[in-house]
PDB file of N, CA and C in Angstrom:
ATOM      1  N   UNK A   1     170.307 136.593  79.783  1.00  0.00           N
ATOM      2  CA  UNK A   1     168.917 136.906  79.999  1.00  0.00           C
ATOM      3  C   UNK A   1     168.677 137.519  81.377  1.00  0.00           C
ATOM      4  N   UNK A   2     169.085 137.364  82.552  1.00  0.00           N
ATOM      5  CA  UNK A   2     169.382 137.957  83.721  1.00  0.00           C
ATOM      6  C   UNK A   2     168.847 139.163  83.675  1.00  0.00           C
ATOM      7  N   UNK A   3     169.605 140.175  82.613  1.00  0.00           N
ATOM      8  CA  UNK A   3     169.000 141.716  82.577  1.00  0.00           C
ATOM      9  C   UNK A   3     167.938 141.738  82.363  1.00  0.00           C
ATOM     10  N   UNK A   4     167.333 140.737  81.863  1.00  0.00           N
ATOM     11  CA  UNK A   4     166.193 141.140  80.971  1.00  0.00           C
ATOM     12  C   UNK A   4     165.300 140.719  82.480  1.00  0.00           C
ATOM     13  N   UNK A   5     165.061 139.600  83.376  1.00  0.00           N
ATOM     14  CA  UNK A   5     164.178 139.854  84.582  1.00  0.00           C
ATOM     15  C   UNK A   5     164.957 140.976  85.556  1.00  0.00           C
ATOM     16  N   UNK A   6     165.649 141.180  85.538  1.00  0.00           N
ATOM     17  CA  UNK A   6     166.252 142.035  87.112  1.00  0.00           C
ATOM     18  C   UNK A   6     165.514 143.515  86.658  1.00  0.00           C
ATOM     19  N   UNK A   7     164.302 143.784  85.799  1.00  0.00           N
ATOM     20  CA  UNK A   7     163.644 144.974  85.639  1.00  0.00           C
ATOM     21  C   UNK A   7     162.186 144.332  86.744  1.00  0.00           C
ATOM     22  N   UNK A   8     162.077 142.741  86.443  1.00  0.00           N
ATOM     23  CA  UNK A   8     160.667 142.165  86.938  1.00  0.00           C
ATOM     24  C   UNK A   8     160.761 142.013  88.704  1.00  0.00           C
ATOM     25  N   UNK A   9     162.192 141.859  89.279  1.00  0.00           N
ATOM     26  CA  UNK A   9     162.807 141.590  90.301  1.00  0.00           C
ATOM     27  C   UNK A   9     162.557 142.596  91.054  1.00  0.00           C
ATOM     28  N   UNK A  10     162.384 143.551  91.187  1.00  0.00           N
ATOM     29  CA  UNK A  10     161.877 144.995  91.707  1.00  0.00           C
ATOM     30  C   UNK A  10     160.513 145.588  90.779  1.00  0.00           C
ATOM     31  N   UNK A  11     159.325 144.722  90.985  1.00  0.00           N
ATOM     32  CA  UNK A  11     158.570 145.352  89.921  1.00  0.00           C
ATOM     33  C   UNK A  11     157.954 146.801  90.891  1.00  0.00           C
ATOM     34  N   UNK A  12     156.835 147.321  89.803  1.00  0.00           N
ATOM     35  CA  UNK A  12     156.476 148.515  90.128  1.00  0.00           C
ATOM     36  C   UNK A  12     154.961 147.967  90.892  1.00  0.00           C
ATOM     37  N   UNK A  13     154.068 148.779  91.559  1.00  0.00           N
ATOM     38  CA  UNK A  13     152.953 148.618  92.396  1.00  0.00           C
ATOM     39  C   UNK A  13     151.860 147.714  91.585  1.00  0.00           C
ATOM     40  N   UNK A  14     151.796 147.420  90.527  1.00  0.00           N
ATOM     41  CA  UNK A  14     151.111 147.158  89.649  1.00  0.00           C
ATOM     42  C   UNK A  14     151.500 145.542  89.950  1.00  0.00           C
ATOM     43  N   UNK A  15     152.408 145.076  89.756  1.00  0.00           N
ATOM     44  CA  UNK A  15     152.819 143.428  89.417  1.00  0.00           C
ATOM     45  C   UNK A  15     153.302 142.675  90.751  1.00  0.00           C
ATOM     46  N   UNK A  16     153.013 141.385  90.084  1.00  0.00           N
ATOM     47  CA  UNK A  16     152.763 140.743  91.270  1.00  0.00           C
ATOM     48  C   UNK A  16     154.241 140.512  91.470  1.00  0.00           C
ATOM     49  N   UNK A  17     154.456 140.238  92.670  1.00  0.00           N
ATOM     50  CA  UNK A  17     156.034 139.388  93.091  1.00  0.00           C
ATOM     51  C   UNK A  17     155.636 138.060  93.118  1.00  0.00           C
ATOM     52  N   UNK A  18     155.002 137.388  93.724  1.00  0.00           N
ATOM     53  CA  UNK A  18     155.249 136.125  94.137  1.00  0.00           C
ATOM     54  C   UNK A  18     155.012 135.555  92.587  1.00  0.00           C
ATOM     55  N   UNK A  19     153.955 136.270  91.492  1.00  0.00           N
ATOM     56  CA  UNK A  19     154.035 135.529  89.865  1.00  0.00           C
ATOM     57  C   UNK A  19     155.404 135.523  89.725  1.00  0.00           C
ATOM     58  N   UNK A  20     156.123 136.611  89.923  1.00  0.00           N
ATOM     59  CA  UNK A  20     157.443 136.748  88.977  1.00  0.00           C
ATOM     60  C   UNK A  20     158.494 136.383  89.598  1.00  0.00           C
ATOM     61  N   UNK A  21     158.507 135.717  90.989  1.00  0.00           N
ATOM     62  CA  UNK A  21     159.297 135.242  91.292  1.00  0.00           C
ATOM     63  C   UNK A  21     159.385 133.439  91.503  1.00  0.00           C
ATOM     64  N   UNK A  22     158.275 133.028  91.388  1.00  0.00           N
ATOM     65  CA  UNK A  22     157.603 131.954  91.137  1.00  0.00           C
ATOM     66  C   UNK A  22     158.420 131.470  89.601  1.00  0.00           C
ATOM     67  N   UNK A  23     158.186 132.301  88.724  1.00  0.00           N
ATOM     68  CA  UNK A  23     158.407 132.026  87.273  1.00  0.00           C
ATOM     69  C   UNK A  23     160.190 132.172  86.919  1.00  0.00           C
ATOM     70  N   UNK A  24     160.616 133.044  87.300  1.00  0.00           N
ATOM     71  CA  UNK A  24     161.967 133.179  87.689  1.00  0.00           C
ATOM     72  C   UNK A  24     162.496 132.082  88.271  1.00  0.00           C
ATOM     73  N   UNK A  25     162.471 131.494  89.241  1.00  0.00           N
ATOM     74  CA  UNK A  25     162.521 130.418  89.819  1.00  0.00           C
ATOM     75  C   UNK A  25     162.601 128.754  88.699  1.00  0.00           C
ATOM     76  N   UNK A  26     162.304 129.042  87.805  1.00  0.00           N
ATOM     77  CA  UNK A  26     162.156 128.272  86.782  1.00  0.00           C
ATOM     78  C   UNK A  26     163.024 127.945  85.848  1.00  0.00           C
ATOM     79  N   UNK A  27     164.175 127.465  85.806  1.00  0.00           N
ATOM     80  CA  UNK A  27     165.134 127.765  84.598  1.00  0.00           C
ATOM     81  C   UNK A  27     164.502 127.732  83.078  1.00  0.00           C
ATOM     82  N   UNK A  28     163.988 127.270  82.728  1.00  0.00           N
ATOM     83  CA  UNK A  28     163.515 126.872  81.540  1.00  0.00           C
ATOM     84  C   UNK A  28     162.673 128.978  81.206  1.00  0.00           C
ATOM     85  N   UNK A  29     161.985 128.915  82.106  1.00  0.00           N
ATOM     86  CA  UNK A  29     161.306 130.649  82.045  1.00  0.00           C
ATOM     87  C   UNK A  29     162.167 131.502  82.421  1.00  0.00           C
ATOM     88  N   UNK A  30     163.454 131.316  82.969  1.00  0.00           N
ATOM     89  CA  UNK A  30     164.094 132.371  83.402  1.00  0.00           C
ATOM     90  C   UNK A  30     165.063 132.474  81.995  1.00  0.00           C
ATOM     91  N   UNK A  31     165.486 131.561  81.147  1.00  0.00           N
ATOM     92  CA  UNK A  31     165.599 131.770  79.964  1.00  0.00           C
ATOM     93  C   UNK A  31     165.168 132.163  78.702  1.00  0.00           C
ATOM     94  N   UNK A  32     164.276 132.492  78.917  1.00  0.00           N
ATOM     95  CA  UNK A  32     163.249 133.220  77.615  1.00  0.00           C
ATOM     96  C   UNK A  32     163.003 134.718  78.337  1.00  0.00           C
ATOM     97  N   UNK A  33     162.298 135.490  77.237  1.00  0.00           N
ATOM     98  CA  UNK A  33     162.435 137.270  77.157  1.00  0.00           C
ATOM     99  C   UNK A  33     160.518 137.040  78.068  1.00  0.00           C
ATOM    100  N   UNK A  34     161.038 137.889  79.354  1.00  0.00           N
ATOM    101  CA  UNK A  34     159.574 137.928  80.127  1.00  0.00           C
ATOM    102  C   UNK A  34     159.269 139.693  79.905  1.00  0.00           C
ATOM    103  N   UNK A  35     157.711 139.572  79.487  1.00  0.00           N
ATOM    104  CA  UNK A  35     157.124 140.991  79.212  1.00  0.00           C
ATOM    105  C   UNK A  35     155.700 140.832  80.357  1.00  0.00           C
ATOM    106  N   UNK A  36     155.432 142.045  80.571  1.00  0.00           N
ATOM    107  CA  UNK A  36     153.613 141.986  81.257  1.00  0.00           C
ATOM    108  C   UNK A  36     153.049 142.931  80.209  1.00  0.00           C
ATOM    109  N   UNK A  37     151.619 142.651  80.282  1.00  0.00           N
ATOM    110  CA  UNK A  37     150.604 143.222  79.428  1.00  0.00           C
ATOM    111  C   UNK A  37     149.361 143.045  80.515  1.00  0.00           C
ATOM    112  N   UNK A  38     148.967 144.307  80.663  1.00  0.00           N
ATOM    113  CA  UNK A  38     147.347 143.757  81.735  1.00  0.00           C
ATOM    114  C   UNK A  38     147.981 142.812  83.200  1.00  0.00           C
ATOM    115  N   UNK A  39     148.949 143.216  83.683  1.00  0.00           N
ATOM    116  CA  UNK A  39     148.883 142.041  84.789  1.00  0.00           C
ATOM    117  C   UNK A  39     149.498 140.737  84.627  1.00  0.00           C
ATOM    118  N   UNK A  40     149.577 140.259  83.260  1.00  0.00           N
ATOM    119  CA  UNK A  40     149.816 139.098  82.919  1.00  0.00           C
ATOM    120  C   UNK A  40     151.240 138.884  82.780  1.00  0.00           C
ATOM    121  N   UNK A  41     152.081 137.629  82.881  1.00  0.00           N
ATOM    122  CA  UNK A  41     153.242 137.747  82.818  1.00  0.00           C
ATOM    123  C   UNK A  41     153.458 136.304  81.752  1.00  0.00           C
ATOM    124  N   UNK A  42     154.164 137.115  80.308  1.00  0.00           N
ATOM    125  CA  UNK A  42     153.930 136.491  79.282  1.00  0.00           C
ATOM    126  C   UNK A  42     155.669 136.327  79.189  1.00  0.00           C
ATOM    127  N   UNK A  43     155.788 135.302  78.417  1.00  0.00           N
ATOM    128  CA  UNK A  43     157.372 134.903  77.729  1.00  0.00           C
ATOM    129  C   UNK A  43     157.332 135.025  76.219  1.00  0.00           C
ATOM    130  N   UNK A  44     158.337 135.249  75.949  1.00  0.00           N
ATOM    131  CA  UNK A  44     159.068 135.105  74.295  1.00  0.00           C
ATOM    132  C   UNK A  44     159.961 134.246  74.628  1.00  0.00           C
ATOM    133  N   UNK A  45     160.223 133.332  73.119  1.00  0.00           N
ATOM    134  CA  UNK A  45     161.533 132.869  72.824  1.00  0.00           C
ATOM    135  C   UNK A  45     162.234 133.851  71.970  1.00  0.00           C
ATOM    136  N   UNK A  46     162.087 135.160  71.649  1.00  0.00           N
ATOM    137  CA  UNK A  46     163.164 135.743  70.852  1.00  0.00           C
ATOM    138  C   UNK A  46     163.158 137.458  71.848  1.00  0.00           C
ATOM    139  N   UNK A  47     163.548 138.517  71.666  1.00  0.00           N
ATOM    140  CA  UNK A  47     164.067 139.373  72.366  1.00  0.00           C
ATOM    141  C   UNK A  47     163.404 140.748  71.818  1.00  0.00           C
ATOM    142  N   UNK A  48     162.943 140.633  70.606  1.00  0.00           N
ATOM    143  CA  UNK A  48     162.509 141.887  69.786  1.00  0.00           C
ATOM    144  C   UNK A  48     160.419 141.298  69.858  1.00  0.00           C
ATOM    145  N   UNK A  49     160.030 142.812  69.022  1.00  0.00           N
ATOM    146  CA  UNK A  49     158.860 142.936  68.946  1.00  0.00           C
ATOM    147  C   UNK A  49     158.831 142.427  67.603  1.00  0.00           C
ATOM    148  N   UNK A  50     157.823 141.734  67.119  1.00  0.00           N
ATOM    149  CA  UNK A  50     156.745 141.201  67.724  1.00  0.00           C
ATOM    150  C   UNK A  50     157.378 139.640  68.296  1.00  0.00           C
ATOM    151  N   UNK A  51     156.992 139.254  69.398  1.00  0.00           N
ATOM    152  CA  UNK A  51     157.083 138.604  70.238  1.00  0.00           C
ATOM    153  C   UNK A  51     156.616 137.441  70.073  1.00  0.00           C
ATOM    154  N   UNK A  52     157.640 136.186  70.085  1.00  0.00           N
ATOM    155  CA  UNK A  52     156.532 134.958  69.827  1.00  0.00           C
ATOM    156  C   UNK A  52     155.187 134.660  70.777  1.00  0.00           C
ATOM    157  N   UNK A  53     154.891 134.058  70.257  1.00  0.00           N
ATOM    158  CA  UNK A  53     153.228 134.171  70.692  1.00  0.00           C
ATOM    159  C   UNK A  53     153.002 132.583  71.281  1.00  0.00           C
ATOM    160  N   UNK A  54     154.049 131.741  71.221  1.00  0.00           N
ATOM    161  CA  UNK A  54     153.465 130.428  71.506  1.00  0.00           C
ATOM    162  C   UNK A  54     153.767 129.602  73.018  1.00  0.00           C
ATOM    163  N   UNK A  55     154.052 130.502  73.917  1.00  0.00           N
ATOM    164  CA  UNK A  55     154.173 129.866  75.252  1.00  0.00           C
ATOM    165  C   UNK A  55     153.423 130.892  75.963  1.00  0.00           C
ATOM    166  N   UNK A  56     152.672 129.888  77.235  1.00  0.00           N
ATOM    167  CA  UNK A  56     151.348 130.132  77.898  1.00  0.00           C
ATOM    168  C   UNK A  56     152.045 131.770  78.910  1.00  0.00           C
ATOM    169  N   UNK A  57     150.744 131.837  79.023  1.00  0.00           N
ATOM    170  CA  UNK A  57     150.612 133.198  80.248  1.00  0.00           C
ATOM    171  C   UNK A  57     150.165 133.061  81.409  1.00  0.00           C
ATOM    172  N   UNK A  58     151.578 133.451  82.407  1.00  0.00           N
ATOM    173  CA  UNK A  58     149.966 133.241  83.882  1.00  0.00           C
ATOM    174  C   UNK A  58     149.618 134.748  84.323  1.00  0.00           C
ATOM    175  N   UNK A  59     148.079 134.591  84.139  1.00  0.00           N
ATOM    176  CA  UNK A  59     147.309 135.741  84.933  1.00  0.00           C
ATOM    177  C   UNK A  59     147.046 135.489  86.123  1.00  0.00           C
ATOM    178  N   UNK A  60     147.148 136.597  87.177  1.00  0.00           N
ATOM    179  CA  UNK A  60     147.333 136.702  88.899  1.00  0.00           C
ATOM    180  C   UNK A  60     145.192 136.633  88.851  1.00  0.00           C
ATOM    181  N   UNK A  61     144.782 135.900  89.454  1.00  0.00           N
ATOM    182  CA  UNK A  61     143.252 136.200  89.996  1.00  0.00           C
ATOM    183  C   UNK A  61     143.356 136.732  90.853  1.00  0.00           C
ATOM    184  N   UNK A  62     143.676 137.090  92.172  1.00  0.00           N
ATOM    185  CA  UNK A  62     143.544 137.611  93.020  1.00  0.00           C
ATOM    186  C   UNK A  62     143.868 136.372  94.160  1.00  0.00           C
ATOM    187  N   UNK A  63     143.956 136.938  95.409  1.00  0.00           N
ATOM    188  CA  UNK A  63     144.277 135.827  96.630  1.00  0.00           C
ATOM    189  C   UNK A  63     145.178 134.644  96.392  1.00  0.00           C
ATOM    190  N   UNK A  64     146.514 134.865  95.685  1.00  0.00           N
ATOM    191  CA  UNK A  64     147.432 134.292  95.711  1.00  0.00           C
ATOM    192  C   UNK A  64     147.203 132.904  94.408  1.00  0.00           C
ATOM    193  N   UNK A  65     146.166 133.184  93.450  1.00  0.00           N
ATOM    194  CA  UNK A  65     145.926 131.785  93.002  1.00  0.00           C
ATOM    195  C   UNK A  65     146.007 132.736  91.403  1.00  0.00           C
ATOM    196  N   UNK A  66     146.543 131.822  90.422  1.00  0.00           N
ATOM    197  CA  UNK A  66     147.214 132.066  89.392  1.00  0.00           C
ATOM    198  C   UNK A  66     146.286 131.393  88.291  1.00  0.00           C
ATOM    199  N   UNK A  67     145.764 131.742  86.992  1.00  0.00           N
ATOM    200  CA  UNK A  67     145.615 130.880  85.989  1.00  0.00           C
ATOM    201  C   UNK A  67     146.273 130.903  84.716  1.00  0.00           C
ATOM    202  N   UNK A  68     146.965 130.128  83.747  1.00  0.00           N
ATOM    203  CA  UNK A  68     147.232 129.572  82.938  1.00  0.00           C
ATOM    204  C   UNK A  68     146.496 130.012  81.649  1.00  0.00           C
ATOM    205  N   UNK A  69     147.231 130.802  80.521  1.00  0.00           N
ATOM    206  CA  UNK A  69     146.166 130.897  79.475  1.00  0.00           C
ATOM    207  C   UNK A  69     147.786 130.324  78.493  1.00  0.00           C
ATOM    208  N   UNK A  70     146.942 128.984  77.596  1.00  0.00           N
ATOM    209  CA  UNK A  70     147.399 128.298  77.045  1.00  0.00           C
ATOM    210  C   UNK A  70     147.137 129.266  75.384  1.00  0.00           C
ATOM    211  N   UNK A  71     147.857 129.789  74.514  1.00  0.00           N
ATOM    212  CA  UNK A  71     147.657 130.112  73.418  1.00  0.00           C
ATOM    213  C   UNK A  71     147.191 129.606  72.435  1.00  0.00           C
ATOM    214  N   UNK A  72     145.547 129.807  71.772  1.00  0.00           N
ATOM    215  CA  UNK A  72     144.971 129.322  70.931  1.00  0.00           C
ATOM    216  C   UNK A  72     143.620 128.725  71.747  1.00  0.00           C
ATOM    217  N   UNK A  73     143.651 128.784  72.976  1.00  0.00           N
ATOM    218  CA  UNK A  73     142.547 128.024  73.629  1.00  0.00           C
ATOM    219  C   UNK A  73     141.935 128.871  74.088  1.00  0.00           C
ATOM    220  N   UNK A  74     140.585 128.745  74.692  1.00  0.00           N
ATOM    221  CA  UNK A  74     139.991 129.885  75.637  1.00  0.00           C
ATOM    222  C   UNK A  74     140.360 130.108  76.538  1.00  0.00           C
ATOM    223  N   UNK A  75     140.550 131.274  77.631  1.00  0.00           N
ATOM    224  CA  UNK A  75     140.479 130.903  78.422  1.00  0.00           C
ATOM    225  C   UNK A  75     139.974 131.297  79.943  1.00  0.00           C
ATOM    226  N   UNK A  76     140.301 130.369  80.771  1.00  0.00           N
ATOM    227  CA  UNK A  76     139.628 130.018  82.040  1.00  0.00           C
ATOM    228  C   UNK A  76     140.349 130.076  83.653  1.00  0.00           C
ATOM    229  N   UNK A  77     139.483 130.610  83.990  1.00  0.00           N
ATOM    230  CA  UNK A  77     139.952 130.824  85.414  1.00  0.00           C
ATOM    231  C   UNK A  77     139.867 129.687  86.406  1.00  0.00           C
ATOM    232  N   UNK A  78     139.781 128.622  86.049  1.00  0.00           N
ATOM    233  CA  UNK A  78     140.020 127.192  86.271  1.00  0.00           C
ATOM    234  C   UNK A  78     141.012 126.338  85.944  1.00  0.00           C
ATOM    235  N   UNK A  79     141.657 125.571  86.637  1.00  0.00           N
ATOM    236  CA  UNK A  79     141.516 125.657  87.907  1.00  0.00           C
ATOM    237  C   UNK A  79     142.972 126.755  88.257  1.00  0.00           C
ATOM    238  N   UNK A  80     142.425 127.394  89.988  1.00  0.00           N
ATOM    239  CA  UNK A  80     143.411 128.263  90.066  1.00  0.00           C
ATOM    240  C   UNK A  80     144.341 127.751  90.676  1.00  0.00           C
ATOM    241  N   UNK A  81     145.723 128.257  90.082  1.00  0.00           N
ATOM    242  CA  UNK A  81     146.928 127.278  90.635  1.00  0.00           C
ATOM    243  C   UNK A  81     147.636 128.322  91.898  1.00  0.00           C
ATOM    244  N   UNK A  82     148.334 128.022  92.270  1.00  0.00           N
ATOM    245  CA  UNK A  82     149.560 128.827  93.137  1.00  0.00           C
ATOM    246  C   UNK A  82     150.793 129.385  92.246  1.00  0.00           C
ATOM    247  N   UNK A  83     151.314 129.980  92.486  1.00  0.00           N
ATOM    248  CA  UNK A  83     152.220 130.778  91.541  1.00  0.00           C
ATOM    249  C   UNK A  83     153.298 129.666  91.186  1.00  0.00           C
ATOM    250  N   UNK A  84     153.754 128.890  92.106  1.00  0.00           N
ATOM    251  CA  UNK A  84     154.606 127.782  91.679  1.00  0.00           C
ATOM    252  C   UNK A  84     153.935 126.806  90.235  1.00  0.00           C
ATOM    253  N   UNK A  85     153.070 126.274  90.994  1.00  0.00           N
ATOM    254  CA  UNK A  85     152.262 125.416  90.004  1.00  0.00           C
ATOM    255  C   UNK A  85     151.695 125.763  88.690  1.00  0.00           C
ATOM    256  N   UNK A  86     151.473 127.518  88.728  1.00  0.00           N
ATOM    257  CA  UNK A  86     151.380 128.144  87.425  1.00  0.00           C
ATOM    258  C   UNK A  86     152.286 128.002  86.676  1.00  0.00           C
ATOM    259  N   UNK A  87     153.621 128.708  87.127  1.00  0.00           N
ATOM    260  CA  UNK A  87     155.291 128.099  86.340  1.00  0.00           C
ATOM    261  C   UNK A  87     155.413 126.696  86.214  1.00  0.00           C
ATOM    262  N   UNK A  88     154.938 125.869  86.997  1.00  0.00           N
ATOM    263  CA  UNK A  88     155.001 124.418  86.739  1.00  0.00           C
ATOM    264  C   UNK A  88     154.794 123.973  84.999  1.00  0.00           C
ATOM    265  N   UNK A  89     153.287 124.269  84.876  1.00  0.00           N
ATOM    266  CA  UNK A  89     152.319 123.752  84.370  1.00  0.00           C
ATOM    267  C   UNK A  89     152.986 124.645  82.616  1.00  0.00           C
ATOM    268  N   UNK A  90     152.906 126.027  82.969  1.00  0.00           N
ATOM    269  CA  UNK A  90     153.635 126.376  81.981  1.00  0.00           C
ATOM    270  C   UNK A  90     155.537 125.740  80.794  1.00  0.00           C
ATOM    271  N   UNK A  91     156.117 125.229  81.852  1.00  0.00           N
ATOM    272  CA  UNK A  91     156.916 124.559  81.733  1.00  0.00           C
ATOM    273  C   UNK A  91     156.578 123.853  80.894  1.00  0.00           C
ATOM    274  N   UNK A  92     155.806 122.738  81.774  1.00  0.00           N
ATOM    275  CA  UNK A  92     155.168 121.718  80.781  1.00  0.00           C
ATOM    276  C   UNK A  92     154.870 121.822  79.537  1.00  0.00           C
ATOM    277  N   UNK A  93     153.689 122.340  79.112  1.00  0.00           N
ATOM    278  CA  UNK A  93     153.384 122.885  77.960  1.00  0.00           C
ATOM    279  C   UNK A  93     154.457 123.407  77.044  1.00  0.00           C
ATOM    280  N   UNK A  94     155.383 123.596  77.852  1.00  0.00           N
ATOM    281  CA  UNK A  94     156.808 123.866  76.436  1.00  0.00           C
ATOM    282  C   UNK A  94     157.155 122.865  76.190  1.00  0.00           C
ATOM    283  N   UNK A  95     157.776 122.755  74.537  1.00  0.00           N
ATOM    284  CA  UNK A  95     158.471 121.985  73.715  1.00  0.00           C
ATOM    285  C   UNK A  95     159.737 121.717  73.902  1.00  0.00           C
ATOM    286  N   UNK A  96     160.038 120.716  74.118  1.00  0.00           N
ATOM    287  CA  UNK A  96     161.683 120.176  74.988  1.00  0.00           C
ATOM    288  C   UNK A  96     162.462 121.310  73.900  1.00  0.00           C
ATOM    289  N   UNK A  97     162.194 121.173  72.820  1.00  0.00           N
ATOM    290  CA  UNK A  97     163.470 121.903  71.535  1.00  0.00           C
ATOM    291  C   UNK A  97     163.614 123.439  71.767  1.00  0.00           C
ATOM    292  N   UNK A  98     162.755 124.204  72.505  1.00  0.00           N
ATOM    293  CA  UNK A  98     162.835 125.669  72.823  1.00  0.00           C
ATOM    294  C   UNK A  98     163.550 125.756  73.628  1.00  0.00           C
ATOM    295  N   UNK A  99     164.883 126.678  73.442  1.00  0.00           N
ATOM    296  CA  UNK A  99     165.789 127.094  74.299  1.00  0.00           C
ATOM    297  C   UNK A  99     165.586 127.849  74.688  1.00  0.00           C
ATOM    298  N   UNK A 100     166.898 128.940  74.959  1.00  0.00           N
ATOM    299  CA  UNK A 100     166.825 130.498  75.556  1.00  0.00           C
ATOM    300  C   UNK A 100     166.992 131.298  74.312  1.00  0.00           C
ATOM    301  N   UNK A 101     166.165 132.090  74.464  1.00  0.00           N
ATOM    302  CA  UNK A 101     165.698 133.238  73.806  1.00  0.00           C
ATOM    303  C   UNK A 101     166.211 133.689  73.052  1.00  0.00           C
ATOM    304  N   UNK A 102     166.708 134.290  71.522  1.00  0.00           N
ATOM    305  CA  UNK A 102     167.175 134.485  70.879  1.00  0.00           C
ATOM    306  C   UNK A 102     166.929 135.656  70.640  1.00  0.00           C
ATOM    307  N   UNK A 103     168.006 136.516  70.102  1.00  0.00           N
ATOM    308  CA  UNK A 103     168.131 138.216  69.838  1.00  0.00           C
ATOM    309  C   UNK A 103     167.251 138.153  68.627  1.00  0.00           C
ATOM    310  N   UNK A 104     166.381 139.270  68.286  1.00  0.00           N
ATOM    311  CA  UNK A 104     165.457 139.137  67.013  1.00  0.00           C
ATOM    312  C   UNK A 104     164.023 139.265  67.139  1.00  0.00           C
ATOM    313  N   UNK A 105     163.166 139.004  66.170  1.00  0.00           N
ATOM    314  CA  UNK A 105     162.095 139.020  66.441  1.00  0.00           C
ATOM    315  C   UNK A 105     160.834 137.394  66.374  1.00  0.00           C
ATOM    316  N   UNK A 106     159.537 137.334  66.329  1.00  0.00           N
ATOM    317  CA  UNK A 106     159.460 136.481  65.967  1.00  0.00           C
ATOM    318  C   UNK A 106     159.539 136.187  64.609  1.00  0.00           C
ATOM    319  N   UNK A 107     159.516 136.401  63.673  1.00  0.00           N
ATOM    320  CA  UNK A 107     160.162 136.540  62.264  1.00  0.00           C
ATOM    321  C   UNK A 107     161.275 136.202  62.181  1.00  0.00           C
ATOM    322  N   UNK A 108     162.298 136.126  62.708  1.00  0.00           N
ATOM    323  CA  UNK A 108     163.630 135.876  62.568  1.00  0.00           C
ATOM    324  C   UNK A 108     163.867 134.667  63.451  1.00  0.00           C
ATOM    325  N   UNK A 109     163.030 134.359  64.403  1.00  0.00           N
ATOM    326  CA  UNK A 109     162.706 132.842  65.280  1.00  0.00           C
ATOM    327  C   UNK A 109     162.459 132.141  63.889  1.00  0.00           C
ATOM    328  N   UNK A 110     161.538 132.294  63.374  1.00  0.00           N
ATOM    329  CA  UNK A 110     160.743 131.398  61.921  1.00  0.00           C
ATOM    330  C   UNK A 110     161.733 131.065  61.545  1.00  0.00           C
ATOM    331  N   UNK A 111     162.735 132.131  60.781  1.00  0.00           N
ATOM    332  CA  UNK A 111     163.180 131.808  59.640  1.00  0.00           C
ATOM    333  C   UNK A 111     164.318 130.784  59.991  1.00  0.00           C
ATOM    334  N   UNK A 112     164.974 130.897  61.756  1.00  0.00           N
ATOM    335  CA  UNK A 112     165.633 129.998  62.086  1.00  0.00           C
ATOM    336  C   UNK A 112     165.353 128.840  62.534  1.00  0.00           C
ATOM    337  N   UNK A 113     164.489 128.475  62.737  1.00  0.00           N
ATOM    338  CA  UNK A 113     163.774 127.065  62.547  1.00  0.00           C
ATOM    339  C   UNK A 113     163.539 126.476  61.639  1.00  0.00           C
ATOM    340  N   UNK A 114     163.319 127.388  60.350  1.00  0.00           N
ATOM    341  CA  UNK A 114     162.543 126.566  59.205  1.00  0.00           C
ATOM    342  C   UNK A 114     163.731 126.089  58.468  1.00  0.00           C
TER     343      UNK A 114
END
């Protein structure tokens, strides 16, 4: 998985460093497939499109403070974390049984679980 952040490791003017190095920093996130959309720095457990959809996102607010969008919930710019504590919290919210990332899509995640 390595290749897959060392594109986030030098990002472009647009993305944050301290999110993506914060999250990197994380074994559990540095093992899953990291994409951005809007700013946001989202994970997969599988490697292809379409992308699982079930582990949280942290969006950058501005002035170094991070929020958490939990999938399926609304969400809120409350409370704002620090980029560590964003990866923290995200962690959390994962399911001990999710490993590292699997080649495929989410469709092919399914069918290997079920």
């Amino acid at each position: 998985m390595a290749e897959k952040w060392s594109r986030y490791l030098t990002p472009g003017p647009y993305e944050d460093l301290e999110m993506l190095h914060a999250a990197h920093a994380e074994p559990r996130l540095r093992a899953l497939f990291p994409f951005t959309s809007h700013g946001a720095l989202m994970f997969s457990r599988c490697t292809g499109f379409p992308f699982s959809q079930d582990i949280s996102a942290i969006h950058p607010l501005g002035d170094h403070r991070y929020a958490v969008h939990h999938h399926g919930e609304p969400f809120s710019r409350e409370p704002g974390y620090t980029a560590e504590e964003a990866a923290a919290v995200v962690v959390a919210r994962m399911s001990e049984t999710w490993g590292p990332a699997v080649a495929g899509t989410q469709h092919d995640l399914r069918d290997r679980e079920d």
